[in-house]
C-alpha atoms as a PDB file:
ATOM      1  CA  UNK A   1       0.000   0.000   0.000  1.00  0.00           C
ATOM      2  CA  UNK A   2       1.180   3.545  -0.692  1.00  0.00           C
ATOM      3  CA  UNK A   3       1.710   5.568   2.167  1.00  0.00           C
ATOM      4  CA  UNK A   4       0.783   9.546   1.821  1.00  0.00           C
ATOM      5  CA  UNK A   5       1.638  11.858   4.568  1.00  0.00           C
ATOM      6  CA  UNK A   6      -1.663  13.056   6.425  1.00  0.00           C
ATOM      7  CA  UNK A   7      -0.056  16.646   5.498  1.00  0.00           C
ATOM      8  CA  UNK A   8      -0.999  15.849   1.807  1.00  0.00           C
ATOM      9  CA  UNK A   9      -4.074  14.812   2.618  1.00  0.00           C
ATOM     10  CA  UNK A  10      -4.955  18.105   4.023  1.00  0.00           C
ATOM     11  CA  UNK A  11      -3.395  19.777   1.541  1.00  0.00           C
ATOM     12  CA  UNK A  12      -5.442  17.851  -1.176  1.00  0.00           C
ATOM     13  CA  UNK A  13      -8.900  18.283   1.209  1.00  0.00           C
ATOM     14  CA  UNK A  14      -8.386  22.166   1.018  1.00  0.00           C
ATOM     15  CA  UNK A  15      -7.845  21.677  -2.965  1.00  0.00           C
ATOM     16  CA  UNK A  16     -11.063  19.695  -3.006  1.00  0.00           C
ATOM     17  CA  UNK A  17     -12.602  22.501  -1.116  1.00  0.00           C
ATOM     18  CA  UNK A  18     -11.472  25.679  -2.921  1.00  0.00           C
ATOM     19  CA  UNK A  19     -12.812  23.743  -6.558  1.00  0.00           C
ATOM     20  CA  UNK A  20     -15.839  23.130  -4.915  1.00  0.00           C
ATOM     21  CA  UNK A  21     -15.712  26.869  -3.819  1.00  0.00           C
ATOM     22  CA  UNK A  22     -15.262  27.538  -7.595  1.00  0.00           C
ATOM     23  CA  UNK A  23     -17.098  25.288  -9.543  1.00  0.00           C
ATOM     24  CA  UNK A  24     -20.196  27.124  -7.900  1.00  0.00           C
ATOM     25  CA  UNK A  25     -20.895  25.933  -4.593  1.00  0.00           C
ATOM     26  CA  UNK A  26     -20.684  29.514  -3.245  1.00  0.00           C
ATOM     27  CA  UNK A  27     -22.251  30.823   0.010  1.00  0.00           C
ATOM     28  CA  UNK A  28     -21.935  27.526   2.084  1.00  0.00           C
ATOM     29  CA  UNK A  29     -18.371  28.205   3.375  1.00  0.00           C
ATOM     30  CA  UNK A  30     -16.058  25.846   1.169  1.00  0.00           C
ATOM     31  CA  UNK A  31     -13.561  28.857   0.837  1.00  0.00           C
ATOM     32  CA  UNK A  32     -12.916  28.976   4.298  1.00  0.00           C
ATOM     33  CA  UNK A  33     -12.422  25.390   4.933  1.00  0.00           C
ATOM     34  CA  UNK A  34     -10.331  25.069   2.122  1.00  0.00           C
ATOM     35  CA  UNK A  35      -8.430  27.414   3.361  1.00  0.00           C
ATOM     36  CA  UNK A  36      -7.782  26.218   6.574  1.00  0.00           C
ATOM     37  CA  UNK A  37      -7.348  22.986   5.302  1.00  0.00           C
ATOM     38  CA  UNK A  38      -4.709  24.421   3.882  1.00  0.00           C
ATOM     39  CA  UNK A  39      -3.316  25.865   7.062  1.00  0.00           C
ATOM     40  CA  UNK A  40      -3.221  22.838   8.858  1.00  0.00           C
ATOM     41  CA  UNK A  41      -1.509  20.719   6.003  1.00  0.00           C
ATOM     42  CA  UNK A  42       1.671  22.938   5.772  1.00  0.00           C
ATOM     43  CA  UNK A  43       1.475  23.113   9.828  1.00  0.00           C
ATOM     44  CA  UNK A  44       1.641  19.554  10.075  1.00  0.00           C
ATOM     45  CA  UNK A  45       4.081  19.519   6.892  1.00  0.00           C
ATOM     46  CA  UNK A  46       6.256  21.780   9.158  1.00  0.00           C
ATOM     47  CA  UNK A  47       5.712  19.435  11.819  1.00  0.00           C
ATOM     48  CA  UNK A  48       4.240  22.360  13.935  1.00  0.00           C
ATOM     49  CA  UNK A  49       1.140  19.776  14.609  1.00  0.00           C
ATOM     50  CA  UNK A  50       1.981  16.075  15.291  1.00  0.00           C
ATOM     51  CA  UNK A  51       0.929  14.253  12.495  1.00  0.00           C
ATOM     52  CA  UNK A  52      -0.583  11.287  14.629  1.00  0.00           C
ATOM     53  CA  UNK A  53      -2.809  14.260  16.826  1.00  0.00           C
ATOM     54  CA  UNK A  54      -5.712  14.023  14.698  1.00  0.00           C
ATOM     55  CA  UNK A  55      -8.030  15.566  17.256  1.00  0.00           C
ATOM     56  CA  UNK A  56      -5.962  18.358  17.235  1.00  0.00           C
ATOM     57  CA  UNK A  57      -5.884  18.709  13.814  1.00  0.00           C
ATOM     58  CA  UNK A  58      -9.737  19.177  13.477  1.00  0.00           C
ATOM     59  CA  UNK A  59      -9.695  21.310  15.864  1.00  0.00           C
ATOM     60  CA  UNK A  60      -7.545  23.461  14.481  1.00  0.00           C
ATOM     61  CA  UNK A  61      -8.714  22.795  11.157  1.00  0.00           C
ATOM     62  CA  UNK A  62     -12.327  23.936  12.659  1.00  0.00           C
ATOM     63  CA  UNK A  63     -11.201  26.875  14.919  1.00  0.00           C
ATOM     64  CA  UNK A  64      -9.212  28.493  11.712  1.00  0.00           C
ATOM     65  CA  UNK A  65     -12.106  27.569   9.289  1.00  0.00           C
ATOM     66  CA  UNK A  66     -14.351  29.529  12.055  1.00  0.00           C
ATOM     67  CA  UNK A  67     -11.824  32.556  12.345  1.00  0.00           C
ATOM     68  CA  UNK A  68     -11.598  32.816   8.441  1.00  0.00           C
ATOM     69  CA  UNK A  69     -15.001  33.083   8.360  1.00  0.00           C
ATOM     70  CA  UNK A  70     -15.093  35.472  10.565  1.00  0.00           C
ATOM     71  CA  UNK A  71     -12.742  37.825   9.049  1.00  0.00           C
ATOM     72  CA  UNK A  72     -13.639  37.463   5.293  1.00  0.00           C
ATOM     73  CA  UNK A  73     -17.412  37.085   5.652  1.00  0.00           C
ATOM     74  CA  UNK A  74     -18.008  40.627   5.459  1.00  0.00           C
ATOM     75  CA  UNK A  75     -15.997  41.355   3.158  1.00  0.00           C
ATOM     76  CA  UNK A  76     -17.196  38.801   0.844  1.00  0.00           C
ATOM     77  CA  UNK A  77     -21.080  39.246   1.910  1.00  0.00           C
ATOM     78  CA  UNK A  78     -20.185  42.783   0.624  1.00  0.00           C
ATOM     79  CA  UNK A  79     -18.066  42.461  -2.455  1.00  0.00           C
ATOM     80  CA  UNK A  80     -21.252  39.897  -3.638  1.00  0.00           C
ATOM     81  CA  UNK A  81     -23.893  42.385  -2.742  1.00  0.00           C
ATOM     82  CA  UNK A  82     -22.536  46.024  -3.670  1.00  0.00           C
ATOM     83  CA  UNK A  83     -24.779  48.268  -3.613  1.00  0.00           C
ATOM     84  CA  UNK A  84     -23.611  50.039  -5.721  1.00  0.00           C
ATOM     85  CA  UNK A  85     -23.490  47.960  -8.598  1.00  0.00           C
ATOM     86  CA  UNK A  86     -26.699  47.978  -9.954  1.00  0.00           C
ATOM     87  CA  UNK A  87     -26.562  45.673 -13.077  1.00  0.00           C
ATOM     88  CA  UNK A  88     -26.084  42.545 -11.377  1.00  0.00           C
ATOM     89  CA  UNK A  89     -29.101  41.107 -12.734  1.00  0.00           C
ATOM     90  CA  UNK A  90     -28.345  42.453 -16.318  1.00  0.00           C
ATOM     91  CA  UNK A  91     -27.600  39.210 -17.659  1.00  0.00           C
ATOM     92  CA  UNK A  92     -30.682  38.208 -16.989  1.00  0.00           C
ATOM     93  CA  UNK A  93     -32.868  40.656 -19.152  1.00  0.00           C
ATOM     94  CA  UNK A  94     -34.051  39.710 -22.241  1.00  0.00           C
ATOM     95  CA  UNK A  95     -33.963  35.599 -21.229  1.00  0.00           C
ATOM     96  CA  UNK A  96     -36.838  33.352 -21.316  1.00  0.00           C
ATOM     97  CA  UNK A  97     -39.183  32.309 -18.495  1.00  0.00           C
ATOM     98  CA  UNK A  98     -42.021  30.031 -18.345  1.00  0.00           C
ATOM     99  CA  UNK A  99     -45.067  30.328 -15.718  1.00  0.00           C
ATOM    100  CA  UNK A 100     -45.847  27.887 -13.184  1.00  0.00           C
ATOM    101  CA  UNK A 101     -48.531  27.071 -10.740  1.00  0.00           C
ATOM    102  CA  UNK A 102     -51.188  29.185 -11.966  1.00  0.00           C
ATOM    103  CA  UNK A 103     -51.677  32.093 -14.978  1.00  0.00           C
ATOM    104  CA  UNK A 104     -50.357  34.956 -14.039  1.00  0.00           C
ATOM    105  CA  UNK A 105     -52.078  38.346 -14.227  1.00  0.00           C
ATOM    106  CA  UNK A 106     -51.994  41.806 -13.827  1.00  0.00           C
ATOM    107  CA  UNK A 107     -51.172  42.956 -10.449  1.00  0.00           C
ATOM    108  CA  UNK A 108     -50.989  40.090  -8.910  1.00  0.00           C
ATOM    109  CA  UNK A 109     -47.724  38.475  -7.991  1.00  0.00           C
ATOM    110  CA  UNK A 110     -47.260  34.575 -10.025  1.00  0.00           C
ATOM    111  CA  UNK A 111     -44.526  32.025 -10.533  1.00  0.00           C
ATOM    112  CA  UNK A 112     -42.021  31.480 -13.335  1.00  0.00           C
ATOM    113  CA  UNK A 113     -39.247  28.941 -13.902  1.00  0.00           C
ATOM    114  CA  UNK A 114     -36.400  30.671 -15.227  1.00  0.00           C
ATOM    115  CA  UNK A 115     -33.053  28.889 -15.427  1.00  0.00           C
ATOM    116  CA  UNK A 116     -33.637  25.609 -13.274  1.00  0.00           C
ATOM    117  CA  UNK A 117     -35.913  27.597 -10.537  1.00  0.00           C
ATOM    118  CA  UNK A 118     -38.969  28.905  -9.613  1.00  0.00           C
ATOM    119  CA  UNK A 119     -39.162  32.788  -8.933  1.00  0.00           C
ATOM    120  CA  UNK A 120     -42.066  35.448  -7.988  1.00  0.00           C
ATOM    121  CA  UNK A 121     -42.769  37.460 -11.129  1.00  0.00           C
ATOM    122  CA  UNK A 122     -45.335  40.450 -12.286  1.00  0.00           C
ATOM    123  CA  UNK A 123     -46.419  41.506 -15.659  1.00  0.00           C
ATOM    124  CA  UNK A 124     -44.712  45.002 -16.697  1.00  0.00           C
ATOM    125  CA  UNK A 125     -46.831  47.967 -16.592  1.00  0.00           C
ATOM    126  CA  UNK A 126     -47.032  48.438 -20.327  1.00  0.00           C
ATOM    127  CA  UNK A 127     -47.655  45.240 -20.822  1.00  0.00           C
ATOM    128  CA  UNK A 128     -51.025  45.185 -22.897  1.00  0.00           C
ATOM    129  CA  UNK A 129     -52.504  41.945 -21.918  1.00  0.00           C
ATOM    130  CA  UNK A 130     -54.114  41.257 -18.918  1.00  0.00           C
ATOM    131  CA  UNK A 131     -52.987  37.502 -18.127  1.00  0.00           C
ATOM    132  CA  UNK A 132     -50.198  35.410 -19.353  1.00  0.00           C
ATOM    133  CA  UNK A 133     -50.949  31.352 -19.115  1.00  0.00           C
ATOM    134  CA  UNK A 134     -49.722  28.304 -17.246  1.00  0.00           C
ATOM    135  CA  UNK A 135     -46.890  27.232 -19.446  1.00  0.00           C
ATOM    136  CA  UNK A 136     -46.691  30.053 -21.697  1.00  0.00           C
ATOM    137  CA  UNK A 137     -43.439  31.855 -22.166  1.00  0.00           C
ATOM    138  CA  UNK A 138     -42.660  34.925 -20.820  1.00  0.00           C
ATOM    139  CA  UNK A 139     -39.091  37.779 -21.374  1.00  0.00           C
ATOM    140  CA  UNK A 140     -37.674  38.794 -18.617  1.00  0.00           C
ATOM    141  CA  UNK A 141     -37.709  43.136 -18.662  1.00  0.00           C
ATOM    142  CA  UNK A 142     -36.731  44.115 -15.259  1.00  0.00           C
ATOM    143  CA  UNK A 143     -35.496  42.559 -11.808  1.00  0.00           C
ATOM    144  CA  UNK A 144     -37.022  43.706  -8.758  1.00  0.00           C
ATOM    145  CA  UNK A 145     -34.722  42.408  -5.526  1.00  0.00           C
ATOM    146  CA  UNK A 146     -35.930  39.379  -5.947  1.00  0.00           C
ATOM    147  CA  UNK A 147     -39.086  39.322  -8.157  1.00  0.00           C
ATOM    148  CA  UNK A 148     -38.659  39.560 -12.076  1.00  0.00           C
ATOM    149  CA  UNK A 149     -40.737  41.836 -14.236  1.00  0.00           C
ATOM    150  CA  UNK A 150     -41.809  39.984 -16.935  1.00  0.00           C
ATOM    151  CA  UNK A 151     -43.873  40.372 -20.559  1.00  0.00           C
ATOM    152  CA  UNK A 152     -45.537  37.544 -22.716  1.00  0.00           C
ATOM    153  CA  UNK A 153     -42.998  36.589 -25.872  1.00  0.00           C
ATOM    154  CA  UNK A 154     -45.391  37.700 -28.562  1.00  0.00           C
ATOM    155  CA  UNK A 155     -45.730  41.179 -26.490  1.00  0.00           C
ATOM    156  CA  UNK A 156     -41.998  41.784 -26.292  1.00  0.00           C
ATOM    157  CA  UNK A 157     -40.830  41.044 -30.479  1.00  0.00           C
END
């Protein structure tokens, strides 16, 4: 059998952890345990950590993690949610939806599935027709925090 260091392994969990991080699994923290994972692979590589004090290890791997998180999270929270930038959603605009649930009408809030999930929409104000169907498709026109404005296809050519 081929015997790895446990500093490797670390080293290879925090890898596994940061392409997680990238790959899309944002939000949940993977950046921070990757990191620390990180950490305590070159401390136990340095032999600052006893490679056979595993306990130790998570803790430290857990108490870093938490102290990264505590550090960056602002930061991060912020640099995701600028408020300031106000075309976040611009990609968005122009994409197809369709509606769920029930039709949805004018001035009343329905459901669309746009890109893999289901999220509040509202006919736009010069939108001409009074209710769009259940499985119709709609164009996204504006976003709203977290509702979209939407318009029937035919309505939007």
């Amino acid at each position: 059998m081929i015997h790895v260091p446990l500093a490797y392994w670390w080293l290879i969990a925090g890898a596994v952890f940061l392409i997680v991080e990238a790959f899309g699994a944002t939000g949940i923290g993977f950046l921070f345990a990757g990191l620390a994972a990180i950490i305590v692979g070159a401390l136990v590589h340095w032999q600052v950590i006893a490679a056979d004090a595993l306990i130790l290890q998570f803790g430290i791997f857990f108490g870093i993690t938490a102290l990264i998180a505590a550090l960056l999270w602002r930061k991060l929270k912020y640099w995701r949610t600028d408020p300031s930038n106000t075309d976040q959603f611009i990609n968005i605009l122009g994409d197809t939806a369709k509606v769920v649930d029930a039709d949805l009408q004018r001035g009343h809030t329905g459901r669309v599935r746009w890109s893999g999930t289901t999220m509040s929409a509202t006919l736009a104000a010069d939108c001409k027709i009074e209710s769009v169907r259940v499985g119709d498709t709609v164009v996204i026109k504006e976003v709203h925090g977290n509702e979209l404005v939407v318009a029937p296809m035919q309505a939007s050519e």
